[in-house]
N, C-alpha and C. Protein backbone atom coordinates (compact mmCIF):
# COMPACT_ATOMS: atom_id res chain seq x y z
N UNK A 1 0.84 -1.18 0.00
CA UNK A 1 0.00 0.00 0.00
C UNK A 1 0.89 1.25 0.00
N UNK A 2 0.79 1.95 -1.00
CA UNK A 2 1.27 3.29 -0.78
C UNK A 2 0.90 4.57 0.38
N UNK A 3 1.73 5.42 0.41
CA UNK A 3 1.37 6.27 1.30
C UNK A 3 0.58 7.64 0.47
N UNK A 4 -0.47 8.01 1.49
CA UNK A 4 -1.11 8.90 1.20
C UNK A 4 -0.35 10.51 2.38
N UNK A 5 -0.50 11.81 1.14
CA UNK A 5 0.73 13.07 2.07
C UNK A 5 -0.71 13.55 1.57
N UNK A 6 -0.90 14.76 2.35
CA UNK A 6 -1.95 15.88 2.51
C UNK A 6 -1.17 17.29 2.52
N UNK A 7 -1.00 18.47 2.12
CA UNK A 7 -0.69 19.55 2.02
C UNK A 7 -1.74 20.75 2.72
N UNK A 8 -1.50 21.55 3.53
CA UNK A 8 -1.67 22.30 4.27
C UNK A 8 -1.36 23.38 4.06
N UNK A 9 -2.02 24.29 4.00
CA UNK A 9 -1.75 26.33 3.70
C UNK A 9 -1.75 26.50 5.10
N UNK A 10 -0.46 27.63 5.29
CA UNK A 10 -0.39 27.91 6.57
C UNK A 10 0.13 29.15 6.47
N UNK A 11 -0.51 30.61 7.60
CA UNK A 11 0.10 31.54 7.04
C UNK A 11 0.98 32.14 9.00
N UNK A 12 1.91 32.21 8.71
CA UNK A 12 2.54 32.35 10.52
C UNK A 12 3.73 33.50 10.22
N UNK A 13 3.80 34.41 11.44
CA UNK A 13 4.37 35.41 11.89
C UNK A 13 5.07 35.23 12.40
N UNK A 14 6.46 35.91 12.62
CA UNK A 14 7.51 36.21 13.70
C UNK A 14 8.25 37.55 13.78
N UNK A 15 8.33 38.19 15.04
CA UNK A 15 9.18 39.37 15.33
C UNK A 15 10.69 39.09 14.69
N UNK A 16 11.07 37.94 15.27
CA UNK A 16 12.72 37.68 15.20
C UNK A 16 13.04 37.85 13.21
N UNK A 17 12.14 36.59 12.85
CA UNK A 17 12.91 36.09 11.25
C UNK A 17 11.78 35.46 10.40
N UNK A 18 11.90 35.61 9.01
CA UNK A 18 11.56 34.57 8.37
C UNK A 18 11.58 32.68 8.63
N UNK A 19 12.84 32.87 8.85
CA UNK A 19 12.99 31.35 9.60
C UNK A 19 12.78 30.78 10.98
N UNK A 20 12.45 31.84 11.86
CA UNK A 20 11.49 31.70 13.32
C UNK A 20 9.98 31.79 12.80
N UNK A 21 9.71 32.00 11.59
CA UNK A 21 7.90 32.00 11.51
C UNK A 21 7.96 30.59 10.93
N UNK A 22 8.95 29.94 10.14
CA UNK A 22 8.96 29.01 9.63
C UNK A 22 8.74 27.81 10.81
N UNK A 23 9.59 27.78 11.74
CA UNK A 23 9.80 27.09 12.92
C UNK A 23 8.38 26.96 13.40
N UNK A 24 7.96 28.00 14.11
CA UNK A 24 6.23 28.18 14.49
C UNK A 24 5.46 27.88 13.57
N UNK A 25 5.58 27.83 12.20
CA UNK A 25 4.57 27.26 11.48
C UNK A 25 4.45 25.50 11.88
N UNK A 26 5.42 24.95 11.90
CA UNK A 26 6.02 23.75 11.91
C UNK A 26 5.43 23.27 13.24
N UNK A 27 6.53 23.95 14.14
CA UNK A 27 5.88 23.76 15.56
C UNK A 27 4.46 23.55 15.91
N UNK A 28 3.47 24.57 15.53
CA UNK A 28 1.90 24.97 15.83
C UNK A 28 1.04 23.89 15.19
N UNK A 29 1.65 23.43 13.58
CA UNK A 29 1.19 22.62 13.18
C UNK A 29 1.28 20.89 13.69
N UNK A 30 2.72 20.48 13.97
CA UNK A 30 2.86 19.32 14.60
C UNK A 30 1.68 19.03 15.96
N UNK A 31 1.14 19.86 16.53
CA UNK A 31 0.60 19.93 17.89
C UNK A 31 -0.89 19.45 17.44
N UNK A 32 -1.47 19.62 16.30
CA UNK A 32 -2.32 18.97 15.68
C UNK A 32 -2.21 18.00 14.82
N UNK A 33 -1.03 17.98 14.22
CA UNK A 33 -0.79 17.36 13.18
C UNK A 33 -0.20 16.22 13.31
N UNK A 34 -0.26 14.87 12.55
CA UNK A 34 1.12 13.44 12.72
C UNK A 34 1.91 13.35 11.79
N UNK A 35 3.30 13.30 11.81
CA UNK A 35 3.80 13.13 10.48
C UNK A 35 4.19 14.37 9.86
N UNK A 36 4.40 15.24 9.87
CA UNK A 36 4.66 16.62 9.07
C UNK A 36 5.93 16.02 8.49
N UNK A 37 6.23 16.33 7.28
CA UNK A 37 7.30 15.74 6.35
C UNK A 37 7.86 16.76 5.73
N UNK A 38 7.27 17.66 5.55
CA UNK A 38 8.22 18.88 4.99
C UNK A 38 7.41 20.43 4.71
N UNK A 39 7.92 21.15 4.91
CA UNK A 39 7.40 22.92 4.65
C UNK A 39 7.66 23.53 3.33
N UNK A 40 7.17 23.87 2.51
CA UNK A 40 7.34 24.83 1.24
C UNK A 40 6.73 26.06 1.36
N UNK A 41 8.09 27.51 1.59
CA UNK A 41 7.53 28.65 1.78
C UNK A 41 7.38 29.33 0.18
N UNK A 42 6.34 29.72 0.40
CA UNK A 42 5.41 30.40 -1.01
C UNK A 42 6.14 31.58 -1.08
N UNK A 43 5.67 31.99 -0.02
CA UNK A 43 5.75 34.23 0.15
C UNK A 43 6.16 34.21 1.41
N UNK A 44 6.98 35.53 1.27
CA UNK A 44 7.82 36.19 2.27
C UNK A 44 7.32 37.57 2.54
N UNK A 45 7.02 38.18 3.42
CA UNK A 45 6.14 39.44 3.65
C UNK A 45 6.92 39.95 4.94
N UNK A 46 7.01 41.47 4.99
CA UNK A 46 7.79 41.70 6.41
C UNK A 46 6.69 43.10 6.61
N UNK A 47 6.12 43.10 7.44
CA UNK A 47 5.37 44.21 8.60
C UNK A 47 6.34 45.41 8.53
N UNK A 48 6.39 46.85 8.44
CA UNK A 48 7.47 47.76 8.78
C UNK A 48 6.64 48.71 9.46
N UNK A 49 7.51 49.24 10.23
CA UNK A 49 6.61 50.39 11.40
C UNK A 49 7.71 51.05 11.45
N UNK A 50 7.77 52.53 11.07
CA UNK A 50 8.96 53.10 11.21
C UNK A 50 9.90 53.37 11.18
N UNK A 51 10.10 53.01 9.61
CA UNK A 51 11.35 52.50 8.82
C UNK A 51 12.04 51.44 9.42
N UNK A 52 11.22 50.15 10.11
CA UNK A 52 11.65 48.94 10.19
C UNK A 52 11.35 48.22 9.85
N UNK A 53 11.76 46.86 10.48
CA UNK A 53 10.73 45.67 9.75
C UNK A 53 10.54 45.34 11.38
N UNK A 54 8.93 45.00 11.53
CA UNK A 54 8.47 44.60 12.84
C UNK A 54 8.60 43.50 12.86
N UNK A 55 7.21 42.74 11.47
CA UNK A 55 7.28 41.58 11.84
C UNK A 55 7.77 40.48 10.71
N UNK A 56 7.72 39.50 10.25
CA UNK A 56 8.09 38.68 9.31
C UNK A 56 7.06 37.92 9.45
N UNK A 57 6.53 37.99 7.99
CA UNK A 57 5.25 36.59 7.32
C UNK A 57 5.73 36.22 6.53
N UNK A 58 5.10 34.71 6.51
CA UNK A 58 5.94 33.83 5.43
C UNK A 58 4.27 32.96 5.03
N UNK A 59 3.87 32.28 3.63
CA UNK A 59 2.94 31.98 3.39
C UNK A 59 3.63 30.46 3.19
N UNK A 60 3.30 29.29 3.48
CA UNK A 60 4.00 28.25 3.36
C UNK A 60 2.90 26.86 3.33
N UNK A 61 3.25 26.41 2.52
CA UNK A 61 2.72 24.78 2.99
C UNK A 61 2.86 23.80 3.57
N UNK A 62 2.86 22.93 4.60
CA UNK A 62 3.16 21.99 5.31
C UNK A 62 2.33 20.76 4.58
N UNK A 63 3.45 19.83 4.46
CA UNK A 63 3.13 18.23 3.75
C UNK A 63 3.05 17.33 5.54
N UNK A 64 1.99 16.44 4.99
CA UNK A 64 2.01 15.27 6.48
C UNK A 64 1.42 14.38 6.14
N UNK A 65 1.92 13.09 6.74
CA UNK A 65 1.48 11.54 5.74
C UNK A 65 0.21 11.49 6.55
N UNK A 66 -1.27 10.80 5.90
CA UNK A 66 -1.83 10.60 6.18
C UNK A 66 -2.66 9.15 7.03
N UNK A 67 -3.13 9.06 8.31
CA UNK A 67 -2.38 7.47 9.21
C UNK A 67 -3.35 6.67 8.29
């Protein structure tokens, strides 16, 4: 029997980085999720407030085998 993967839209924030929203995407999702197998970030978006960057969004998909 082959395995069946499901793909997931996930859209998650971080102050620190692109790759700390990545982490929390991952993270937030495992806590519901079994199996997460891999992340594909779509879009990269950064929040600016005052000639900064506040926050970091990343639009990404999460793959997870299905039991």
């Amino acid at each position: 029997m082959s395995n069946v993967l499901k793909v997931l839209e996930l859209l998650a924030a971080s102050d620190k980085s692109w790759e700390d929203a990545a982490a929390q995407a991952v993270k937030k999702a495992s806590e519901t999720l079994h199996n997460v197998k891999s992340i594909y970030i779509e879009n990269f978006e950064a929040k600016v407030d005052d000639e900064k960057i506040v926050e970091y969004r990343i639009n990404a998909k999460v793959t997870f085998l299905l039991d």
